[in-house]
PDB file of N, CA and C in Angstrom:
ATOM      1  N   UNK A   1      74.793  32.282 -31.567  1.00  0.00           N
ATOM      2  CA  UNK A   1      75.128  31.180 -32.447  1.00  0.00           C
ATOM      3  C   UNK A   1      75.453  31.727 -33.844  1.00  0.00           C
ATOM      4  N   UNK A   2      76.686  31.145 -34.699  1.00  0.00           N
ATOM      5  CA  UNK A   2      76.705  31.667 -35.855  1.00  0.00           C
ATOM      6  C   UNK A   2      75.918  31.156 -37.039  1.00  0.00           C
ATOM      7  N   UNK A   3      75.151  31.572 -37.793  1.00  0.00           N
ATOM      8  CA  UNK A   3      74.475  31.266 -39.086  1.00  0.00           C
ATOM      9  C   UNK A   3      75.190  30.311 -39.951  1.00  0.00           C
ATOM     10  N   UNK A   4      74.677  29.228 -40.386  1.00  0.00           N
ATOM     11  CA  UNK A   4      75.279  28.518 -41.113  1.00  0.00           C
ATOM     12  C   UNK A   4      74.302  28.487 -42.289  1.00  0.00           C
ATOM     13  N   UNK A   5      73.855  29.671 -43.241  1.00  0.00           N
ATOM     14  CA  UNK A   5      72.433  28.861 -43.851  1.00  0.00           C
ATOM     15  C   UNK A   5      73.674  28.937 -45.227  1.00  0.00           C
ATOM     16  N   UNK A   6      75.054  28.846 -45.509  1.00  0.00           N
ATOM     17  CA  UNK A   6      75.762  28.664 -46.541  1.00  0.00           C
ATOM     18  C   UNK A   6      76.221  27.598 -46.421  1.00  0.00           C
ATOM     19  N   UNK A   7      76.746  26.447 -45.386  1.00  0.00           N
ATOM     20  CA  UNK A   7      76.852  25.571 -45.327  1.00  0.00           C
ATOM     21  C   UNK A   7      75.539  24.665 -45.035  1.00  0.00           C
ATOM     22  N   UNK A   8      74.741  24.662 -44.456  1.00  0.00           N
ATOM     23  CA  UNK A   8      73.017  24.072 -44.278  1.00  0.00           C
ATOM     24  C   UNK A   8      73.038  23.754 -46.405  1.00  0.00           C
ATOM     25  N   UNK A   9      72.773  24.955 -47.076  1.00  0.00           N
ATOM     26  CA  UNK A   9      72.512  24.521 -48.544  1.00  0.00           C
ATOM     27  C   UNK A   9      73.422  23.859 -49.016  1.00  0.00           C
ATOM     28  N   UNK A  10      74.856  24.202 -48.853  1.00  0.00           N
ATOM     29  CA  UNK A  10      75.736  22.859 -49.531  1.00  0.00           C
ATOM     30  C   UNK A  10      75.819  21.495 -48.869  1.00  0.00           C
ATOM     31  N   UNK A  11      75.496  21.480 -47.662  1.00  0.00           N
ATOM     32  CA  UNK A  11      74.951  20.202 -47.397  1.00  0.00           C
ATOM     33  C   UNK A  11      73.903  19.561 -47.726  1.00  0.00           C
ATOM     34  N   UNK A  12      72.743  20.219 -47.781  1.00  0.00           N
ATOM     35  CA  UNK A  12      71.718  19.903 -48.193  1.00  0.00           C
ATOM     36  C   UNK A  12      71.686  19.207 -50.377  1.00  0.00           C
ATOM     37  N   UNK A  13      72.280  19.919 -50.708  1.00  0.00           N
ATOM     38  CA  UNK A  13      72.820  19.456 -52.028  1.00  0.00           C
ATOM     39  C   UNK A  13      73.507  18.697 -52.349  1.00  0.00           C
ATOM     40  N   UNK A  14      74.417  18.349 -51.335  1.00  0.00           N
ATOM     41  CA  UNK A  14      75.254  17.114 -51.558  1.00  0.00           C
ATOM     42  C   UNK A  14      74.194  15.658 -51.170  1.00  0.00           C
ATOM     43  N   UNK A  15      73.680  15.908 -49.847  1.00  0.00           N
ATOM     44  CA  UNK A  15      72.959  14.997 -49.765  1.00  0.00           C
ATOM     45  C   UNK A  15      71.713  14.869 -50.498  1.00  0.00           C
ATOM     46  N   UNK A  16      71.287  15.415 -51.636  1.00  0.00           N
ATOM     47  CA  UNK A  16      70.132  14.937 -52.541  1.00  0.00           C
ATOM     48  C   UNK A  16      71.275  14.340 -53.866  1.00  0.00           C
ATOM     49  N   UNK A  17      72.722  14.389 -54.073  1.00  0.00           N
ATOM     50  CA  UNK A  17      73.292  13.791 -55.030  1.00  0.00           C
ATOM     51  C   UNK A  17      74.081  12.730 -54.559  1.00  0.00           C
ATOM     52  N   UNK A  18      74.726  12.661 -53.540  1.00  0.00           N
ATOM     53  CA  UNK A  18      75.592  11.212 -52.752  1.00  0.00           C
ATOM     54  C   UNK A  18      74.274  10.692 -51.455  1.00  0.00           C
ATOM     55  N   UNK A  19      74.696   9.482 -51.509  1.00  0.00           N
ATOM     56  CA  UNK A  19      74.549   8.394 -50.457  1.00  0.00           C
ATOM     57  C   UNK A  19      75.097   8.795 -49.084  1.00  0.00           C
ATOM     58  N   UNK A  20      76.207   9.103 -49.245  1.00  0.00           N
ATOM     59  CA  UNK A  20      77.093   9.093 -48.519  1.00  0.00           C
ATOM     60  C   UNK A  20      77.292  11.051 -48.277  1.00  0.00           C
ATOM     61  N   UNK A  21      77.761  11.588 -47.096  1.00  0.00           N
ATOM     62  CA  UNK A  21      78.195  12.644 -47.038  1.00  0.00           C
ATOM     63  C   UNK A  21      79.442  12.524 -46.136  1.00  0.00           C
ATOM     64  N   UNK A  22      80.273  12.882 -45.498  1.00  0.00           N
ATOM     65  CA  UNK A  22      81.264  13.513 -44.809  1.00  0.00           C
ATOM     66  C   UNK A  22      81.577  14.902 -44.367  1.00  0.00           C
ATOM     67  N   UNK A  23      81.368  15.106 -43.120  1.00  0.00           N
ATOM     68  CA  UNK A  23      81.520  16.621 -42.630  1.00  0.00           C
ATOM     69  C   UNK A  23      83.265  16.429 -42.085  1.00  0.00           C
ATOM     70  N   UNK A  24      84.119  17.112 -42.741  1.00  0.00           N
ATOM     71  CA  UNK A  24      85.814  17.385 -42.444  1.00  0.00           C
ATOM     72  C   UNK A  24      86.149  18.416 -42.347  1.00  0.00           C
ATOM     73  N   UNK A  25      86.533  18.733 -40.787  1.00  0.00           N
ATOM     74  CA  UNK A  25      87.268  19.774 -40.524  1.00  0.00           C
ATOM     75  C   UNK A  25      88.222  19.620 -39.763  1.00  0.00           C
ATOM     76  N   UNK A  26      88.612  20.736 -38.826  1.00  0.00           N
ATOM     77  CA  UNK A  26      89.448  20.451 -37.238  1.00  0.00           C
ATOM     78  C   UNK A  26      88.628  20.686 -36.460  1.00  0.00           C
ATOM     79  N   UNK A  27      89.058  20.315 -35.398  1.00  0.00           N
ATOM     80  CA  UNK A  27      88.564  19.895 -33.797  1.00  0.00           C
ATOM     81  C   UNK A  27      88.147  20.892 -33.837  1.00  0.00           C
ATOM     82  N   UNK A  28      86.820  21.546 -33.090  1.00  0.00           N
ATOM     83  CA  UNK A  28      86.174  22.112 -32.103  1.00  0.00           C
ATOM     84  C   UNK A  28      85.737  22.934 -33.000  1.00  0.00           C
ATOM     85  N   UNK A  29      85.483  23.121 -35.006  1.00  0.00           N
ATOM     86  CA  UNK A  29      84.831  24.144 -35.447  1.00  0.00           C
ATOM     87  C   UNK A  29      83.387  23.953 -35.641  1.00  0.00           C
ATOM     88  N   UNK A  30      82.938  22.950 -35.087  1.00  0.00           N
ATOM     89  CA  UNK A  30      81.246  22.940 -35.463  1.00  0.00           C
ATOM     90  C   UNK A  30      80.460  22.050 -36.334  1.00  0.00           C
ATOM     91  N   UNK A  31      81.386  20.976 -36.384  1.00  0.00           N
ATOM     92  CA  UNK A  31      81.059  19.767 -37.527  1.00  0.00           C
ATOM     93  C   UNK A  31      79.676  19.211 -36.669  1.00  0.00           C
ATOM     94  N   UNK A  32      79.594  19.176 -35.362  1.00  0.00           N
ATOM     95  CA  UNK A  32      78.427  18.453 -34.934  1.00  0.00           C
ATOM     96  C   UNK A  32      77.522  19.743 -34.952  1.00  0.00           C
ATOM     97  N   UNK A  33      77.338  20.564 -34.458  1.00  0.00           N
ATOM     98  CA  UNK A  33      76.275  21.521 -34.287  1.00  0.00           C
ATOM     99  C   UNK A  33      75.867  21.651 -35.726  1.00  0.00           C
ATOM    100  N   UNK A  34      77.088  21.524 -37.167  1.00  0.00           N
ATOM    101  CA  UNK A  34      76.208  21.531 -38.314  1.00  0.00           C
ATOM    102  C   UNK A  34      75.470  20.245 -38.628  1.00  0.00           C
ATOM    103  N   UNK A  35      75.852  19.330 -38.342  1.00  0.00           N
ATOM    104  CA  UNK A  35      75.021  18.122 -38.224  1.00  0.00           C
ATOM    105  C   UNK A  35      73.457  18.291 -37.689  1.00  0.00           C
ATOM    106  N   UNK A  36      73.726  18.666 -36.690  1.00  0.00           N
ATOM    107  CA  UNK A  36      72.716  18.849 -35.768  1.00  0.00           C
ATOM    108  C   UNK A  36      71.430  19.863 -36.487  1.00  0.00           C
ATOM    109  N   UNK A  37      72.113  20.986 -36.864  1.00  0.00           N
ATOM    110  CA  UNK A  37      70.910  21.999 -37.242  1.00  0.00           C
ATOM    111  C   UNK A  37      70.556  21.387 -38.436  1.00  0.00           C
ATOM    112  N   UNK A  38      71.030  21.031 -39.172  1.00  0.00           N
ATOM    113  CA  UNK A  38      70.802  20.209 -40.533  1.00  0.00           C
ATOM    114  C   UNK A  38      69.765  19.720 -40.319  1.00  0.00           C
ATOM    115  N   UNK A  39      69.827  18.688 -39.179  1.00  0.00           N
ATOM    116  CA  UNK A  39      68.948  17.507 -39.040  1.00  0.00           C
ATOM    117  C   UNK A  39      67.145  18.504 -38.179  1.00  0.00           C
ATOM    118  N   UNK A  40      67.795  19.243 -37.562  1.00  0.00           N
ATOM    119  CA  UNK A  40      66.296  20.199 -37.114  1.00  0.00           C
ATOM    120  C   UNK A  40      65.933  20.731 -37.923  1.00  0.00           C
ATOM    121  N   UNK A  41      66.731  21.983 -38.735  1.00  0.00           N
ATOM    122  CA  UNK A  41      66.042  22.445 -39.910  1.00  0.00           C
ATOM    123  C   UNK A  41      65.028  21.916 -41.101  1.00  0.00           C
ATOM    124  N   UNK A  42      66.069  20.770 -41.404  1.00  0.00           N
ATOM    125  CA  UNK A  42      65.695  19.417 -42.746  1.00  0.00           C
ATOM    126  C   UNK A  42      65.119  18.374 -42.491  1.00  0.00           C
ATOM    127  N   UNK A  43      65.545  17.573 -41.873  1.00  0.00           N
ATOM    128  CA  UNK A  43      65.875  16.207 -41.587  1.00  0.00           C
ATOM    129  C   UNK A  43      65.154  16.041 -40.117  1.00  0.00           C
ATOM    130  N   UNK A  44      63.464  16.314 -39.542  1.00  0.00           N
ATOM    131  CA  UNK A  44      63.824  15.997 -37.991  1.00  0.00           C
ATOM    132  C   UNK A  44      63.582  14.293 -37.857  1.00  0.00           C
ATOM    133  N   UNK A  45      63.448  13.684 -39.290  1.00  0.00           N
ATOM    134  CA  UNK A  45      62.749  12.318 -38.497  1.00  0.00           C
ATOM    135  C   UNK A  45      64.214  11.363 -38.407  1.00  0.00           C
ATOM    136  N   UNK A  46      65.833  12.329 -38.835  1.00  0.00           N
ATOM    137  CA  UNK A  46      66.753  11.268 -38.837  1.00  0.00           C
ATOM    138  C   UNK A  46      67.286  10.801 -37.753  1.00  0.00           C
ATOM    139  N   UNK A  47      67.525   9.507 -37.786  1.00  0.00           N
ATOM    140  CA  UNK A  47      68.609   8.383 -37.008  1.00  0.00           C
ATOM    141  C   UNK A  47      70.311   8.951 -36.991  1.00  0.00           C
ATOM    142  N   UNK A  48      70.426   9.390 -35.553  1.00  0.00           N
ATOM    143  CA  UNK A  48      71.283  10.339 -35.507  1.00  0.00           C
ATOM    144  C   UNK A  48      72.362   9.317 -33.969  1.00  0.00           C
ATOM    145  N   UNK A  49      73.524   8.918 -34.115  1.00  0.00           N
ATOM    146  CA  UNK A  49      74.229   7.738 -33.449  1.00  0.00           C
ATOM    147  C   UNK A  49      75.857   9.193 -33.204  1.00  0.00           C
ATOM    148  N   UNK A  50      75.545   9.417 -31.777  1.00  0.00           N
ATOM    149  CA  UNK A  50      77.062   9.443 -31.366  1.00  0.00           C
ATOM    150  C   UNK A  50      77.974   8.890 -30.746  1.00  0.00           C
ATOM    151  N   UNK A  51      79.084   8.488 -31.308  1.00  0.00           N
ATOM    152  CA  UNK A  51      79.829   7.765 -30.929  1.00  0.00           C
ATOM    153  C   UNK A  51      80.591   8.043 -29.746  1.00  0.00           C
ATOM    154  N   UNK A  52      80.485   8.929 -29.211  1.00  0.00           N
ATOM    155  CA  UNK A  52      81.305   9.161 -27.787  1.00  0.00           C
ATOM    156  C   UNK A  52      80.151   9.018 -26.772  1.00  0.00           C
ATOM    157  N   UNK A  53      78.761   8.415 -27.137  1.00  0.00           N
ATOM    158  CA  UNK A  53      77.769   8.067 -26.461  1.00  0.00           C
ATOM    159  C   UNK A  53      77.538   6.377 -26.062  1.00  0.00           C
ATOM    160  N   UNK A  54      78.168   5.946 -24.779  1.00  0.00           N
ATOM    161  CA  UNK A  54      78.334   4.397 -25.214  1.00  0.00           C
ATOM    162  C   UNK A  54      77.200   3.796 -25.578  1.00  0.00           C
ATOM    163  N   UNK A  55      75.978   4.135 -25.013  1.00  0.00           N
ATOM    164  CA  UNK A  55      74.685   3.294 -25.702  1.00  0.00           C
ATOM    165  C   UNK A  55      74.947   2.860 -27.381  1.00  0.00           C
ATOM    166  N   UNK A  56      75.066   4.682 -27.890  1.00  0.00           N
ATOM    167  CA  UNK A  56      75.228   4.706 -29.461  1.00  0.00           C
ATOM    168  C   UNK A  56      75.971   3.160 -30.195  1.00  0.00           C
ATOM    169  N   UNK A  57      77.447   3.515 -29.378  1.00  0.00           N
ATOM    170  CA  UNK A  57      78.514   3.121 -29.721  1.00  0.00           C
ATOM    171  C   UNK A  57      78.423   1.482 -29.369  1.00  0.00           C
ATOM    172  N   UNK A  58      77.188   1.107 -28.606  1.00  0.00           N
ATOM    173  CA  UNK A  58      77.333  -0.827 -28.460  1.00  0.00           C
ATOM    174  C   UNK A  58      76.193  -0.611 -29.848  1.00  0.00           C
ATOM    175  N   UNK A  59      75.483   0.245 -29.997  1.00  0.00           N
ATOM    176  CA  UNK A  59      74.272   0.004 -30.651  1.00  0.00           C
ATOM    177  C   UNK A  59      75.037  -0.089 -32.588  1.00  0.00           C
ATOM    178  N   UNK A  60      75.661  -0.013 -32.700  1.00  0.00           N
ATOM    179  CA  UNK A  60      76.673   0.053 -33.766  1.00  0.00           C
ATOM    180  C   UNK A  60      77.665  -0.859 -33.568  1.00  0.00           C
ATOM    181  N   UNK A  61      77.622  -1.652 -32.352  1.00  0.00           N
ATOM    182  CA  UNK A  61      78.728  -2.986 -32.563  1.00  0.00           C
ATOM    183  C   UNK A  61      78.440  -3.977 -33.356  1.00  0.00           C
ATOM    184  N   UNK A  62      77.532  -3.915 -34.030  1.00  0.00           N
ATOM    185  CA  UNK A  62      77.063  -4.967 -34.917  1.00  0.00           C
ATOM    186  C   UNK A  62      76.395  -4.345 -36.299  1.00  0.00           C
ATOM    187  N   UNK A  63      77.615  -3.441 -37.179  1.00  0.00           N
ATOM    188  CA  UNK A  63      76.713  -2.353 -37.671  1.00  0.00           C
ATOM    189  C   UNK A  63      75.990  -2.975 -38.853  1.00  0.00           C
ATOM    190  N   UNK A  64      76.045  -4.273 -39.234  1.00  0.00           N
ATOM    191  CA  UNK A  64      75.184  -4.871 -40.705  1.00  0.00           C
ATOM    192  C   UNK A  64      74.164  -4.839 -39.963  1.00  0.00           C
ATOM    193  N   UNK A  65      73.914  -5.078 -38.392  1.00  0.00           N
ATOM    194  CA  UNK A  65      72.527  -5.886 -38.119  1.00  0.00           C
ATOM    195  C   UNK A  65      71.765  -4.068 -37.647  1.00  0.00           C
ATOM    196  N   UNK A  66      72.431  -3.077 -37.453  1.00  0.00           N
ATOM    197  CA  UNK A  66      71.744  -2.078 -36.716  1.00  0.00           C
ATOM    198  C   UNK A  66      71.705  -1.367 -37.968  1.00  0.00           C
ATOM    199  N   UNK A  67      72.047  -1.333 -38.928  1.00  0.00           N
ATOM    200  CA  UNK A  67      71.732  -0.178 -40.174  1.00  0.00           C
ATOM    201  C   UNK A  67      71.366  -1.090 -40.629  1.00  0.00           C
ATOM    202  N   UNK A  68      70.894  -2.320 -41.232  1.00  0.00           N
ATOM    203  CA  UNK A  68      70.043  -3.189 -42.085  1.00  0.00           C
ATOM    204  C   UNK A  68      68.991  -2.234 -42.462  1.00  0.00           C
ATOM    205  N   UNK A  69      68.386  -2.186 -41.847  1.00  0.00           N
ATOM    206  CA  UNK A  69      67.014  -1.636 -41.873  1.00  0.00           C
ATOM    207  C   UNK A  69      66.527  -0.274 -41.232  1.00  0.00           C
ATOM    208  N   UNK A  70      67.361   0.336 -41.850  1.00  0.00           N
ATOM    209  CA  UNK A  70      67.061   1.645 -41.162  1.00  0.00           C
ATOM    210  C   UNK A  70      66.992   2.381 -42.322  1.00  0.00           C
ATOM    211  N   UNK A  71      66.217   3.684 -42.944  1.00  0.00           N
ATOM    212  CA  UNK A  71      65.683   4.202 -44.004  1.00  0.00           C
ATOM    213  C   UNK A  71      66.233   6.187 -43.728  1.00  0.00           C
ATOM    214  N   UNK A  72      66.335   6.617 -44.939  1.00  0.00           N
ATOM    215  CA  UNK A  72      66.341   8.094 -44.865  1.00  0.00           C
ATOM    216  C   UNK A  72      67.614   8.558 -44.321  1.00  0.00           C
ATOM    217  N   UNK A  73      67.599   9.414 -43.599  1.00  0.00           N
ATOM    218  CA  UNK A  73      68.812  10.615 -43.163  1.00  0.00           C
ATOM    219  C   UNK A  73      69.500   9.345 -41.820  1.00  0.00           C
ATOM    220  N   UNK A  74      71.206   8.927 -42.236  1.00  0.00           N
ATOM    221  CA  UNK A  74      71.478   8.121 -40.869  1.00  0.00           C
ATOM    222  C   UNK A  74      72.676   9.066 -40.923  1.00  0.00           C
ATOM    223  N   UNK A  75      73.013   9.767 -39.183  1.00  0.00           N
ATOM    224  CA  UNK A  75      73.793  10.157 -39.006  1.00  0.00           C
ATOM    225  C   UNK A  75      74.876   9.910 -37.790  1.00  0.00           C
ATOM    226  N   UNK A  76      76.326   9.428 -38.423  1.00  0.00           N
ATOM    227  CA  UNK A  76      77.152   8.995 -37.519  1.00  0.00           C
ATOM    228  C   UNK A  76      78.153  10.182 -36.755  1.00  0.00           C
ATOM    229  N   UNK A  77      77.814  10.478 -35.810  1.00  0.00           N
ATOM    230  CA  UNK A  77      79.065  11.606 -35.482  1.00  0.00           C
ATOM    231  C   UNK A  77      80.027  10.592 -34.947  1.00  0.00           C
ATOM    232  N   UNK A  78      81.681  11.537 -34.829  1.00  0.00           N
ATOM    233  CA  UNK A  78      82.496  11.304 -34.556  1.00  0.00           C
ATOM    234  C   UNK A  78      82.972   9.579 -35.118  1.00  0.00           C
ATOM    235  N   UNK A  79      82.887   9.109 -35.809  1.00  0.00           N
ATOM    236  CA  UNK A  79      82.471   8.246 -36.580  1.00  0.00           C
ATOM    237  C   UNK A  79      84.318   7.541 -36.799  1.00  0.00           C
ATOM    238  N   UNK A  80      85.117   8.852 -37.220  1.00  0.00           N
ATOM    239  CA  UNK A  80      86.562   7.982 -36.989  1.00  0.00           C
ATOM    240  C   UNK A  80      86.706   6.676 -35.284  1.00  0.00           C
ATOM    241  N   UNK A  81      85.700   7.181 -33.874  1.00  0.00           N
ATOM    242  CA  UNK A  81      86.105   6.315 -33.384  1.00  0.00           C
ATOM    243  C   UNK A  81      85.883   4.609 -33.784  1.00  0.00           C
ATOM    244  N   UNK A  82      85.025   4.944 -34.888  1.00  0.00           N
ATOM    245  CA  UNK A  82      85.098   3.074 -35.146  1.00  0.00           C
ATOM    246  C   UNK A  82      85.094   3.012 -36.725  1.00  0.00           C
ATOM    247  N   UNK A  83      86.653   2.910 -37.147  1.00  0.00           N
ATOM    248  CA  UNK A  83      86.633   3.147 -38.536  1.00  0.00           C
ATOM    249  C   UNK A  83      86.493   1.931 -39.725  1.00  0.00           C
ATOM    250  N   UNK A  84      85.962   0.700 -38.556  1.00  0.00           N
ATOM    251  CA  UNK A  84      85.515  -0.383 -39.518  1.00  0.00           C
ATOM    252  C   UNK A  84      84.167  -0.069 -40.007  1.00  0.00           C
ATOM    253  N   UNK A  85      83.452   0.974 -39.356  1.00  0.00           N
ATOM    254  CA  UNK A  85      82.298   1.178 -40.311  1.00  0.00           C
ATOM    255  C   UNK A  85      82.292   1.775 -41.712  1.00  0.00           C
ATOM    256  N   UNK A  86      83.292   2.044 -41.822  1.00  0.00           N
ATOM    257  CA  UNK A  86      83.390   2.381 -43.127  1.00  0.00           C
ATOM    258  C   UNK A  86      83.354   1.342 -44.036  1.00  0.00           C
ATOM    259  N   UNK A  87      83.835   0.591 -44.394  1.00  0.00           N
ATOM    260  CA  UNK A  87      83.412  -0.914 -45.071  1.00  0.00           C
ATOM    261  C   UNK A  87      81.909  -1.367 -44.904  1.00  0.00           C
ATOM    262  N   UNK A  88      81.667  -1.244 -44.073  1.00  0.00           N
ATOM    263  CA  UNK A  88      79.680  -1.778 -43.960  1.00  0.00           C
ATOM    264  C   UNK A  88      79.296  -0.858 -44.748  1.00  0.00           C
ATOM    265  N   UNK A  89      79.217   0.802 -44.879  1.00  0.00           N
ATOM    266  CA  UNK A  89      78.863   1.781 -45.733  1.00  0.00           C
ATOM    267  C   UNK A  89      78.979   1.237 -46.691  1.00  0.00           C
ATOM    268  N   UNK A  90      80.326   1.326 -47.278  1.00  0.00           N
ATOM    269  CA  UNK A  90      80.394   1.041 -48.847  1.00  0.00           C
ATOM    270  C   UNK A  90      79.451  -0.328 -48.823  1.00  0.00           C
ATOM    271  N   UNK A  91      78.996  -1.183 -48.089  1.00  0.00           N
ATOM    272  CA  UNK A  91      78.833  -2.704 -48.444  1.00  0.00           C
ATOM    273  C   UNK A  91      76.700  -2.290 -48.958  1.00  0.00           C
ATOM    274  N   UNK A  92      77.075  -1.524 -47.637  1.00  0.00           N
ATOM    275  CA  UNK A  92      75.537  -1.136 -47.289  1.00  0.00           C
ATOM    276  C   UNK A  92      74.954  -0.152 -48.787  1.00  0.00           C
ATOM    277  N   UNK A  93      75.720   0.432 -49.206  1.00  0.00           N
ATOM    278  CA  UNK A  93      75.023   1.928 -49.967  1.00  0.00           C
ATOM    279  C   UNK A  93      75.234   0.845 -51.927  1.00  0.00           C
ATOM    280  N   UNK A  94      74.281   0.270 -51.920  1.00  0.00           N
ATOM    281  CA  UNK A  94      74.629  -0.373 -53.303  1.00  0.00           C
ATOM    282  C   UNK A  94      74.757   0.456 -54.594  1.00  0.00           C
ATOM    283  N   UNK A  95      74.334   1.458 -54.410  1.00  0.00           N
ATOM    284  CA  UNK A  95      74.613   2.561 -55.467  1.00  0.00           C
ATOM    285  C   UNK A  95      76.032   3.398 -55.633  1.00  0.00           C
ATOM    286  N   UNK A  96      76.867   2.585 -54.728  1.00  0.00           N
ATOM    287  CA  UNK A  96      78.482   3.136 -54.685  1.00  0.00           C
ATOM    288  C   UNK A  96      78.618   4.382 -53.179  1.00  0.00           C
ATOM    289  N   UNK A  97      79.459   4.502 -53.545  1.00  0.00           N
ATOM    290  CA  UNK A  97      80.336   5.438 -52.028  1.00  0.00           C
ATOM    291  C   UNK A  97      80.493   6.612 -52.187  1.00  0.00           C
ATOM    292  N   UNK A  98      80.342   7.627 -51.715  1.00  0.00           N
ATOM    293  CA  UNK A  98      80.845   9.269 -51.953  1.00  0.00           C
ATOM    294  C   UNK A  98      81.063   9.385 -51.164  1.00  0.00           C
ATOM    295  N   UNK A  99      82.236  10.223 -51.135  1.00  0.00           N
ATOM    296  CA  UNK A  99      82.434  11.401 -49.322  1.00  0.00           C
ATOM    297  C   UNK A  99      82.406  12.884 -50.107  1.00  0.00           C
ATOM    298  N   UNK A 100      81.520  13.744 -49.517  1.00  0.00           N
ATOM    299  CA  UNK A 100      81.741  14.711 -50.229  1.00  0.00           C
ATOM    300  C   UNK A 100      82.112  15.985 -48.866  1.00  0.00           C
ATOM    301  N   UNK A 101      83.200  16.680 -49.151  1.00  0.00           N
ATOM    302  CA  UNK A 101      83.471  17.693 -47.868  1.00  0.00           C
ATOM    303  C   UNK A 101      82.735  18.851 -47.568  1.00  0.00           C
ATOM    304  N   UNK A 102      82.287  19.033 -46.700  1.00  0.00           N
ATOM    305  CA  UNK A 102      81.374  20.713 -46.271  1.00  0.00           C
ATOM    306  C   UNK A 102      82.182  20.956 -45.407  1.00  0.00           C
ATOM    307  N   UNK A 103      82.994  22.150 -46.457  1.00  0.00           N
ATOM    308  CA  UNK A 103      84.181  22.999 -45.615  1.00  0.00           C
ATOM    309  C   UNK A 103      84.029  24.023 -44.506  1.00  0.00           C
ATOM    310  N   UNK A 104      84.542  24.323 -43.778  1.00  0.00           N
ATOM    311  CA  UNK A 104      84.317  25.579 -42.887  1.00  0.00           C
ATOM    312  C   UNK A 104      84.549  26.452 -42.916  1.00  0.00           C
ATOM    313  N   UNK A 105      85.581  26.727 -44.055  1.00  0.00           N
ATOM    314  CA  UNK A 105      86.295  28.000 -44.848  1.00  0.00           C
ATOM    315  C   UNK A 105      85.550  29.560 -44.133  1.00  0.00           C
ATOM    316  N   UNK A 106      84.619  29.382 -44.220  1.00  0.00           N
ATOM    317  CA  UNK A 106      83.409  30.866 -43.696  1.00  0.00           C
ATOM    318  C   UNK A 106      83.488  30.672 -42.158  1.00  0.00           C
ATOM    319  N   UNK A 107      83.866  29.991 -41.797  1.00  0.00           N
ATOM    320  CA  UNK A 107      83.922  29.692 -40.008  1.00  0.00           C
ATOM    321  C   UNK A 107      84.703  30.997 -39.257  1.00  0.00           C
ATOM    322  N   UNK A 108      84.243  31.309 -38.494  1.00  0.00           N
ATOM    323  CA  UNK A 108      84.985  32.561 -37.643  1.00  0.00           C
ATOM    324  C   UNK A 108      84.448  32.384 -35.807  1.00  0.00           C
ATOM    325  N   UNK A 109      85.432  32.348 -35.157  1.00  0.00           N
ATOM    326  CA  UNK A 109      84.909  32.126 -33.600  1.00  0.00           C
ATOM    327  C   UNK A 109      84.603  33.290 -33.694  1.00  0.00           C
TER     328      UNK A 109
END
């Protein structure tokens, strides 16, 4: 597995200054596995929803009523498949919206 502890800290920094984060790259470089270790390393108590998982994906058909009340680290993978959630975010995060990018630039297969 490759080391990510340079992307792990700039993620980790973005998310103690935005609400909001965004992981953007291309297909198949590791946006979920950095999600993922993030959330083992940092984060193990977060609410973690994939969308190519249909349970996930009904459990988010109603996303005011399923993030209402949910607290701490929420993580949406693959998240373009339902891009009306983006509006509940902004509606949801009353302290305003950020996307902030954790590049892959250091990425090497």
């Amino acid at each position: 597995m490759i080391e990510r502890k340079q992307e792990l800290e700039t993620l980790h920094k973005l998310l103690s200054r935005h609400p909001v984060v965004g992981i953007v790259s291309a297909r198949q470089v590791g946006k979920t596995t950095l999600a993922r270790a993030y959330i083992s390393k940092m984060k193990p108590s977060a609410i973690y929803f994939d969308l190519e998982n249909p349970e996930d994906e009904a459990r988010l058909s109603e996303p005011m009523l399923a993030l209402k009340d949910l607290r701490g680290l929420v993580v949406i993978d693959e998240i373009h498949r339902q891009p009306q959630l983006f509006p509940v975010l902004r509606v949801h995060e009353l302290g305003g919206f950020s996307i902030e990018e954790v590049g892959m630039k250091n990425y090497q297969r």
